[in-house]
N, C-alpha and C. Protein backbone atom coordinates (compact mmCIF):
# COMPACT_ATOMS: atom_id res chain seq x y z
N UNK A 1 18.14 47.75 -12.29
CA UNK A 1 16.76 47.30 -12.22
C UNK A 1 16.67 45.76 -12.25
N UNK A 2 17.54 44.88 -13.05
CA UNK A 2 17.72 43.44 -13.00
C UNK A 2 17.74 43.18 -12.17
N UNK A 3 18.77 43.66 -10.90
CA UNK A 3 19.52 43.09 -9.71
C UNK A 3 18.07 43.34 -8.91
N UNK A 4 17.28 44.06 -9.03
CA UNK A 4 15.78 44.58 -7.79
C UNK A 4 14.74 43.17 -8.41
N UNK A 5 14.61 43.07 -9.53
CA UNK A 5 13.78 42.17 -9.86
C UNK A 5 14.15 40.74 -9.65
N UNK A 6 15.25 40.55 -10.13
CA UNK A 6 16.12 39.48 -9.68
C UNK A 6 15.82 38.81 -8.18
N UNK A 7 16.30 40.07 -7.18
CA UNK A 7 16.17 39.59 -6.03
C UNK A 7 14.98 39.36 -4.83
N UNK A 8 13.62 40.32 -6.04
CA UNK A 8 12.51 40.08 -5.76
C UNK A 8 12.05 38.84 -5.95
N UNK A 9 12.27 38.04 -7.02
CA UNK A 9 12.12 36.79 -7.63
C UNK A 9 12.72 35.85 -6.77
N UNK A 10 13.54 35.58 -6.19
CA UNK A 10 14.03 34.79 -4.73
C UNK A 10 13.47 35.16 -3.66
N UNK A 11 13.37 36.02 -3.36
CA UNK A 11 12.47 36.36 -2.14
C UNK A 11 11.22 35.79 -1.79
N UNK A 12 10.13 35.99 -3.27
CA UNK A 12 9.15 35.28 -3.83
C UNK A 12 9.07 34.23 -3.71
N UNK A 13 10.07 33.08 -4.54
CA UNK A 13 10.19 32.10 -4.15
C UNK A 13 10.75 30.81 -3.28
N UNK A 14 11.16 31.71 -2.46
CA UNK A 14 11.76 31.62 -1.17
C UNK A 14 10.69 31.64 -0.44
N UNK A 15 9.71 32.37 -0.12
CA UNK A 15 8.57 32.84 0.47
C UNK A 15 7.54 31.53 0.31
N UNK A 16 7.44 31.03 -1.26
CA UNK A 16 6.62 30.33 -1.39
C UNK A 16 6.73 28.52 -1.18
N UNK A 17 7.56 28.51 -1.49
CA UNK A 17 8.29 27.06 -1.12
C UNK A 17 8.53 27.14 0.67
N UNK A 18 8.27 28.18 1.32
CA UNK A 18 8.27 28.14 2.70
C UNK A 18 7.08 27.32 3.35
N UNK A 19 5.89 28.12 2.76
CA UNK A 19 4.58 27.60 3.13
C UNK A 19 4.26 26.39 2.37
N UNK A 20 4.77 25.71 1.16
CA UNK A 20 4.68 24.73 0.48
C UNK A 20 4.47 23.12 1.19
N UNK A 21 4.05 22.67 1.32
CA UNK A 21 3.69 21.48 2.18
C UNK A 21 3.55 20.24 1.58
N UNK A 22 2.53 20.42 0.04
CA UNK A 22 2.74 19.24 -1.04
C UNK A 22 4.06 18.69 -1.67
N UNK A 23 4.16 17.30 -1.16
CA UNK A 23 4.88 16.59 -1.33
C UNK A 23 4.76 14.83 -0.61
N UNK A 24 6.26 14.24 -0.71
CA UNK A 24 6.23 12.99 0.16
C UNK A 24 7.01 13.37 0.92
N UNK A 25 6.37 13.05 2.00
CA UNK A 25 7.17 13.23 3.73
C UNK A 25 7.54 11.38 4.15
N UNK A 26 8.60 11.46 4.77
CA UNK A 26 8.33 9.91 5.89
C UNK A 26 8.36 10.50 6.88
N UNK A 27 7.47 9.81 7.40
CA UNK A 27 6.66 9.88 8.86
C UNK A 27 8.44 8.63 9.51
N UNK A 28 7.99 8.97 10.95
CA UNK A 28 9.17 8.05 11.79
C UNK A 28 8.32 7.63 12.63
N UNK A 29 8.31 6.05 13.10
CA UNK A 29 7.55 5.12 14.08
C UNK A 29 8.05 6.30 15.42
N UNK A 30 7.16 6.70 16.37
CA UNK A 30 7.30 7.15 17.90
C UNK A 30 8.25 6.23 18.72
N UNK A 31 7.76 4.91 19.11
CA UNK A 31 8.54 3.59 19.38
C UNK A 31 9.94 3.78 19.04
N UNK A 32 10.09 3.37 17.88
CA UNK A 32 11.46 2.60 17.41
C UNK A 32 12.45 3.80 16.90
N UNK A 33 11.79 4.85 16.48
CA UNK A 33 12.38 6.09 15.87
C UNK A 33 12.80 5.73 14.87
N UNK A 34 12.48 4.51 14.01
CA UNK A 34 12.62 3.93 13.03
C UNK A 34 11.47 4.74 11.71
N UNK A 35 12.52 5.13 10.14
CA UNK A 35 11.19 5.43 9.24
C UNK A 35 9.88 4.67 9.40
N UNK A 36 8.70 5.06 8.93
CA UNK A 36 7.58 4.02 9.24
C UNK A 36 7.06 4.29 8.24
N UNK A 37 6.38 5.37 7.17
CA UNK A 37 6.06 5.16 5.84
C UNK A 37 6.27 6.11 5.26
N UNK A 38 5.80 6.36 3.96
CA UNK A 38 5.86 8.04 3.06
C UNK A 38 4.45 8.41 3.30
N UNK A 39 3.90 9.03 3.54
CA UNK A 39 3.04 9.58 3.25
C UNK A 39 3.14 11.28 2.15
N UNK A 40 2.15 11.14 1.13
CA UNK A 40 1.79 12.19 0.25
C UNK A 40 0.97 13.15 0.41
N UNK A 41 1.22 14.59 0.82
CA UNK A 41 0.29 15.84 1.24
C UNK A 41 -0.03 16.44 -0.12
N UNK A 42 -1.56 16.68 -0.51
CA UNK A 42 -2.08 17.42 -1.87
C UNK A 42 -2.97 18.13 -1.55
N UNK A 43 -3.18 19.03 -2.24
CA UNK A 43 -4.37 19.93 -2.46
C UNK A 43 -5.31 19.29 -3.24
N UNK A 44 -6.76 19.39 -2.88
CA UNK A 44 -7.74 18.89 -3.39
C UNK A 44 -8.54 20.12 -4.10
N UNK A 45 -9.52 19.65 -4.82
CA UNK A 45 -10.46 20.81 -5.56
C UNK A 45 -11.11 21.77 -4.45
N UNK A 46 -11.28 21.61 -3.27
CA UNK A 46 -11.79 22.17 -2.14
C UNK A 46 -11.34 23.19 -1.65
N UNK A 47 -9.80 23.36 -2.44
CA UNK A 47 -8.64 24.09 -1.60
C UNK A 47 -7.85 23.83 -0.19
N UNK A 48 -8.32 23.06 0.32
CA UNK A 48 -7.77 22.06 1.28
C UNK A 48 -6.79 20.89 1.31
N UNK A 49 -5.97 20.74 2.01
CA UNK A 49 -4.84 19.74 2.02
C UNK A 49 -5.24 18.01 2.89
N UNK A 50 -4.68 17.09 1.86
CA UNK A 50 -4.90 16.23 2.41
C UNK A 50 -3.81 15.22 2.26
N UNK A 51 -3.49 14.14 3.01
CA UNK A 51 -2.20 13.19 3.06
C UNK A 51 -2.79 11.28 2.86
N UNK A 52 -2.18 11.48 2.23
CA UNK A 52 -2.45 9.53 2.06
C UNK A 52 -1.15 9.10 2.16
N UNK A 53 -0.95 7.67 2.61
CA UNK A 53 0.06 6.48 3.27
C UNK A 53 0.48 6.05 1.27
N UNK A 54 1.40 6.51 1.02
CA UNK A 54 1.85 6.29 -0.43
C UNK A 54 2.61 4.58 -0.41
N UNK A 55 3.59 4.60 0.99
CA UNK A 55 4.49 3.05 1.01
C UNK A 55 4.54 3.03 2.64
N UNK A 56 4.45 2.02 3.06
CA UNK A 56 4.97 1.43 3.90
C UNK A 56 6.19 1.16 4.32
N UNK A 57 7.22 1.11 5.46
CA UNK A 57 8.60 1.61 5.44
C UNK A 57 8.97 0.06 6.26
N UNK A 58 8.03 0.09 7.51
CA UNK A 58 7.77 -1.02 8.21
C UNK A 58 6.42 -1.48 8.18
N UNK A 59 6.95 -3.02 8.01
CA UNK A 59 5.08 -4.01 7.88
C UNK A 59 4.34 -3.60 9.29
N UNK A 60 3.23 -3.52 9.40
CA UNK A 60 2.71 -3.09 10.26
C UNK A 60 1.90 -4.27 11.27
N UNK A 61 1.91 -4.67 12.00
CA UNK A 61 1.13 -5.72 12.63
C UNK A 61 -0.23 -6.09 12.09
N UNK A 62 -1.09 -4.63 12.04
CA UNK A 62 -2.57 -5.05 11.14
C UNK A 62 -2.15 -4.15 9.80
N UNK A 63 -2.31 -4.49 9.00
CA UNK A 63 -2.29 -4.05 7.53
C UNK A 63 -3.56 -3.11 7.39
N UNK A 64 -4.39 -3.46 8.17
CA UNK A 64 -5.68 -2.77 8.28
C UNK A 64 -6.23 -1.63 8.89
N UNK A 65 -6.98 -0.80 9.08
CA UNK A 65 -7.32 0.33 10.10
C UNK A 65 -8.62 -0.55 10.68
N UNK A 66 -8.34 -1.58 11.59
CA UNK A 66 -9.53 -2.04 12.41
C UNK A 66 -10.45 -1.20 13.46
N UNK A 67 -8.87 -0.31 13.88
CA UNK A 67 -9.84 0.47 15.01
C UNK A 67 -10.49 2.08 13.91
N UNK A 68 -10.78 2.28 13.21
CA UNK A 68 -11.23 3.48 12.78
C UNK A 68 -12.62 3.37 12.85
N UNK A 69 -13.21 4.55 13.24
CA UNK A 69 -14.47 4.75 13.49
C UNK A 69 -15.37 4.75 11.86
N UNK A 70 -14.50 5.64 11.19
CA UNK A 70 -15.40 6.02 9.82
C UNK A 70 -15.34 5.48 8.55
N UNK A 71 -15.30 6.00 7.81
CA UNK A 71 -15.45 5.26 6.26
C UNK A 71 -14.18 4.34 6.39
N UNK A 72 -13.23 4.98 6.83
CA UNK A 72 -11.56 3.71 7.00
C UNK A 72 -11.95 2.25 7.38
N UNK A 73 -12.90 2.35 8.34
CA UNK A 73 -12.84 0.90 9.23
C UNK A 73 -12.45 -0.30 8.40
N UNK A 74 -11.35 -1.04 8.61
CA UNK A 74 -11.37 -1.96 8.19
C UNK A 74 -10.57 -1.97 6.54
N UNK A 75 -10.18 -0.54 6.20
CA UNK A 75 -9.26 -0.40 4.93
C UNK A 75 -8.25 -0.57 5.03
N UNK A 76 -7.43 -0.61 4.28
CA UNK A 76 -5.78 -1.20 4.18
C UNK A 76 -5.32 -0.09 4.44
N UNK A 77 -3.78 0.64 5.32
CA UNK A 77 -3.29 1.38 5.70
C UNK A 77 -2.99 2.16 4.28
N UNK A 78 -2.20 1.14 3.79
CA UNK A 78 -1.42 1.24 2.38
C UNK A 78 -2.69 2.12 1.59
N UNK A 79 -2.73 3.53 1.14
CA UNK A 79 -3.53 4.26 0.07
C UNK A 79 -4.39 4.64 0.64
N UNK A 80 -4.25 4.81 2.58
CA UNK A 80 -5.21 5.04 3.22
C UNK A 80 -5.47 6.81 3.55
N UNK A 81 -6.34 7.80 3.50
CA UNK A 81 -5.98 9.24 3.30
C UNK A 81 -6.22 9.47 4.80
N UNK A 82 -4.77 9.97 5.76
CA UNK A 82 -4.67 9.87 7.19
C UNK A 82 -4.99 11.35 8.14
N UNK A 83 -4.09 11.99 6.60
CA UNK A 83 -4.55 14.01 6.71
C UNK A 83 -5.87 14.14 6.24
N UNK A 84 -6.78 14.67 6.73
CA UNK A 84 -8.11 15.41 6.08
C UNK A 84 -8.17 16.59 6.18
N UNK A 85 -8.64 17.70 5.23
CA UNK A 85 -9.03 19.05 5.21
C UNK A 85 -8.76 20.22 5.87
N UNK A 86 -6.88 19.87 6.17
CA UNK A 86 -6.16 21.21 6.42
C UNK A 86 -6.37 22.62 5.66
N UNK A 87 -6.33 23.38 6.02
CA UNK A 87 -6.55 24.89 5.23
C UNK A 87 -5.33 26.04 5.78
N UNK A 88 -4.59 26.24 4.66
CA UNK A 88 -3.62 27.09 5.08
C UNK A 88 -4.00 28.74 5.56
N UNK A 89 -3.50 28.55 7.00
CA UNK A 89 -3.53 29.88 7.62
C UNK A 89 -2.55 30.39 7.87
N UNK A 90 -2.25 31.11 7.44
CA UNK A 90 -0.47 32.28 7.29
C UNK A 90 0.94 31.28 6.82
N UNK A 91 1.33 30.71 8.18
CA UNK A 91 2.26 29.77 7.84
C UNK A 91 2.20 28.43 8.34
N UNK A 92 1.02 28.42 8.89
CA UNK A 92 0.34 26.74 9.21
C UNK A 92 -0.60 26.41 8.30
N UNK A 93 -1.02 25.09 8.81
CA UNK A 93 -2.04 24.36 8.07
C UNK A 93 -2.93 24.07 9.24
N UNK A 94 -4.32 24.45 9.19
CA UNK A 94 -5.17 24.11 10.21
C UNK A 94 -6.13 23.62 10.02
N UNK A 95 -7.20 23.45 11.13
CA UNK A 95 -8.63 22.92 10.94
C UNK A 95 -8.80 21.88 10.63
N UNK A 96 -7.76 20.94 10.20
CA UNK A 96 -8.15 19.33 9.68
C UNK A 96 -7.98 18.70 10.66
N UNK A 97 -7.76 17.12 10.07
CA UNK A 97 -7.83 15.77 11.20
C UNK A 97 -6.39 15.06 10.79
N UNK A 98 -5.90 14.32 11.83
CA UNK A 98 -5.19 13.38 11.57
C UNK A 98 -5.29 11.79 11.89
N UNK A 99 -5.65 10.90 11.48
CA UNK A 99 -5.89 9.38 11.98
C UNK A 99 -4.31 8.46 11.99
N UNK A 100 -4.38 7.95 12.91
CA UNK A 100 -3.76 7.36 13.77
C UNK A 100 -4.01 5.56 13.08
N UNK A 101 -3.33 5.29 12.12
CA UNK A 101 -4.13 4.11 11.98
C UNK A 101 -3.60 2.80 12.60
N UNK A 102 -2.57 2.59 13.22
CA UNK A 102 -2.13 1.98 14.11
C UNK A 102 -3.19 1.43 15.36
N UNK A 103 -3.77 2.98 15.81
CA UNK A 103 -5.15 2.67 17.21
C UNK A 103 -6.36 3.15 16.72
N UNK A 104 -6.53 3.83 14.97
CA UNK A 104 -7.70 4.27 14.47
C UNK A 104 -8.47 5.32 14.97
N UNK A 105 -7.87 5.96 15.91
CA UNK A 105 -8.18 7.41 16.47
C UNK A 105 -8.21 8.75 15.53
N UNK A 106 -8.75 9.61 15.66
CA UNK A 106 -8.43 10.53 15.08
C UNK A 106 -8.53 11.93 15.89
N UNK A 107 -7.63 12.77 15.60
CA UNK A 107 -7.31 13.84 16.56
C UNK A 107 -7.25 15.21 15.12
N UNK A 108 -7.29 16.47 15.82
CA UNK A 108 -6.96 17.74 15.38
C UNK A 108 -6.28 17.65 14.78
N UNK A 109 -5.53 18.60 13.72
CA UNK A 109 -3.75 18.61 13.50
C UNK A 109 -3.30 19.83 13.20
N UNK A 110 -2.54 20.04 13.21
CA UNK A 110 -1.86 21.36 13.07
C UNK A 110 -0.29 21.23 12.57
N UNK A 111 -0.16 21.97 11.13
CA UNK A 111 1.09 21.36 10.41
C UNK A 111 1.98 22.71 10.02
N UNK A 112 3.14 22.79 10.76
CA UNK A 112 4.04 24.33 10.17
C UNK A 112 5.44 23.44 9.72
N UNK A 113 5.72 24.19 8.35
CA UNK A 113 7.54 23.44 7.73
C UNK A 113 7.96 24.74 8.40
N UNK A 114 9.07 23.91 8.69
CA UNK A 114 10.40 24.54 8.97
C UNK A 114 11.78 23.56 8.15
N UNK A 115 12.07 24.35 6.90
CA UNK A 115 12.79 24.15 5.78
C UNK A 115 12.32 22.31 5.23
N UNK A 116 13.14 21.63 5.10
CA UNK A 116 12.84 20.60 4.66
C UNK A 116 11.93 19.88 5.83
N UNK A 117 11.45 19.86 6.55
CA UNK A 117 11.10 19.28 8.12
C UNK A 117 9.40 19.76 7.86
N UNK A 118 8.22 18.90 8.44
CA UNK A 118 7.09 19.03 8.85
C UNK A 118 7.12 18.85 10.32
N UNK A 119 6.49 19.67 11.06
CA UNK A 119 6.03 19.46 12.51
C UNK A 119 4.82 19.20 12.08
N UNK A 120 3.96 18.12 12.97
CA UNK A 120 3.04 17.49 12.59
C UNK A 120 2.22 17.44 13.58
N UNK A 121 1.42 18.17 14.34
CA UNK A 121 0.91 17.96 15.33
C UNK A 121 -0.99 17.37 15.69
N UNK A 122 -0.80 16.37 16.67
CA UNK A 122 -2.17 16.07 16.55
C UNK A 122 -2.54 16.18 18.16
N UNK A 123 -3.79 16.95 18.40
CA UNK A 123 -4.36 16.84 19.65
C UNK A 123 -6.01 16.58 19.65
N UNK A 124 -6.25 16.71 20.78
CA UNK A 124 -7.43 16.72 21.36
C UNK A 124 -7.72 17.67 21.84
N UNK A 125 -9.20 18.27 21.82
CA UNK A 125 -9.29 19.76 22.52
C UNK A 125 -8.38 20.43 22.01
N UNK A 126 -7.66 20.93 22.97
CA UNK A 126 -6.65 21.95 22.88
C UNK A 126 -5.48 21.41 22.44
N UNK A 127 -4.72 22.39 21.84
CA UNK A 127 -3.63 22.00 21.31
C UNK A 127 -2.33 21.61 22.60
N UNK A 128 -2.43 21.88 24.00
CA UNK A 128 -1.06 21.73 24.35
C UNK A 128 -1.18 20.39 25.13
N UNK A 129 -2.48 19.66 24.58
CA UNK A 129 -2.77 17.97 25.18
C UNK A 129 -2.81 17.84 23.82
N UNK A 130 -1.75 17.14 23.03
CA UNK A 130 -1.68 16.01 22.31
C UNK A 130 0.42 15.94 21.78
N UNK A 131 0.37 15.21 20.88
CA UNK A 131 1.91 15.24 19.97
C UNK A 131 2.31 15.27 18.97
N UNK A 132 3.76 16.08 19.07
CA UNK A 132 3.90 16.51 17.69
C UNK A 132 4.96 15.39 17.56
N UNK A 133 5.01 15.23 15.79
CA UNK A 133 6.01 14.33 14.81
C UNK A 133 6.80 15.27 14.02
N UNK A 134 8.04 14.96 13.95
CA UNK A 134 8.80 15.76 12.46
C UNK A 134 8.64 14.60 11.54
N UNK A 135 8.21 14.85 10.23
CA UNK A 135 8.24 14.67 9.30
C UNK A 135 9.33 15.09 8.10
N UNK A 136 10.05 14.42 7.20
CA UNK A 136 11.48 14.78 6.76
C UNK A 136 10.95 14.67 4.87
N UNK A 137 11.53 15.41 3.97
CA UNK A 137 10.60 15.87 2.79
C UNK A 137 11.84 14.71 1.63
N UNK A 138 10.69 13.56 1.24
CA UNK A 138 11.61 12.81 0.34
C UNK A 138 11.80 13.40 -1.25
N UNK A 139 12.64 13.29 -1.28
CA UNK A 139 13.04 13.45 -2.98
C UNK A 139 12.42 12.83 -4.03
């Protein structure tokens, strides 16, 4: 009976650390394929997931989000919240936004781990017009 419970208990948490997403990720510059910052994914009181710019990896030309349309305009990258109001559906994260603070855009996103790794995807409209990022899970 140990060995059934036992191996229920890994399974479990095997299962759950699958869909697990909270943490620090570094993001990698597109360009340079160089790290570019950490960003931090949390659950809020809403039940929804959200990501803020924790460090900077590379200085960024504007320190600022000049081009953002909304409450960002003009905030410092650094502590800036880039994920908004993902909601976990089976083994993704959906329905939120991702901002771009480099061009201050903001697009769809759509986020599935595969083991230590985030696919990170942001579009427009439809999902098979926009791009995905791997994201790598820091210690």
């Amino acid at each position: 009976m140990k060995k059934y419970m036992l191996a229920f208990a890994t399974i479990f948490i095997s299962a759950m650390s699958f869909a697990q997403i909270e943490g620090k990720w570094k993001t990698i510059d597109d360009e340079t394929g160089k790290a570019k910052s950490y960003v931090e994914i949390f659950k809020k009181s809403d039940g929804k997931y959200y990501g803020k710019v924790v460090q900077l990896l590379i200085k960024p030309t504007d320190p600022n989000c000049t081009g953002c349309k909304d409450d960002r305009k003009g905030k410092p990258i650094l502590g800036m919240e880039v994920i908004r109001g993902l909601s976990k559906d089976g083994n993704e994260f959906t329905a939120g936004t991702i901002t771009d603070p480099k061009n201050g855009k903001t697009y769809k996103c759509t986020i599935t781990k595969d083991g230590d790794k985030l696919n990170v995807r942001g579009y427009m409209g439809i999902s098979l017009i926009g791009r995905t990022q791997t994201w790598y899970k820091v210690d």
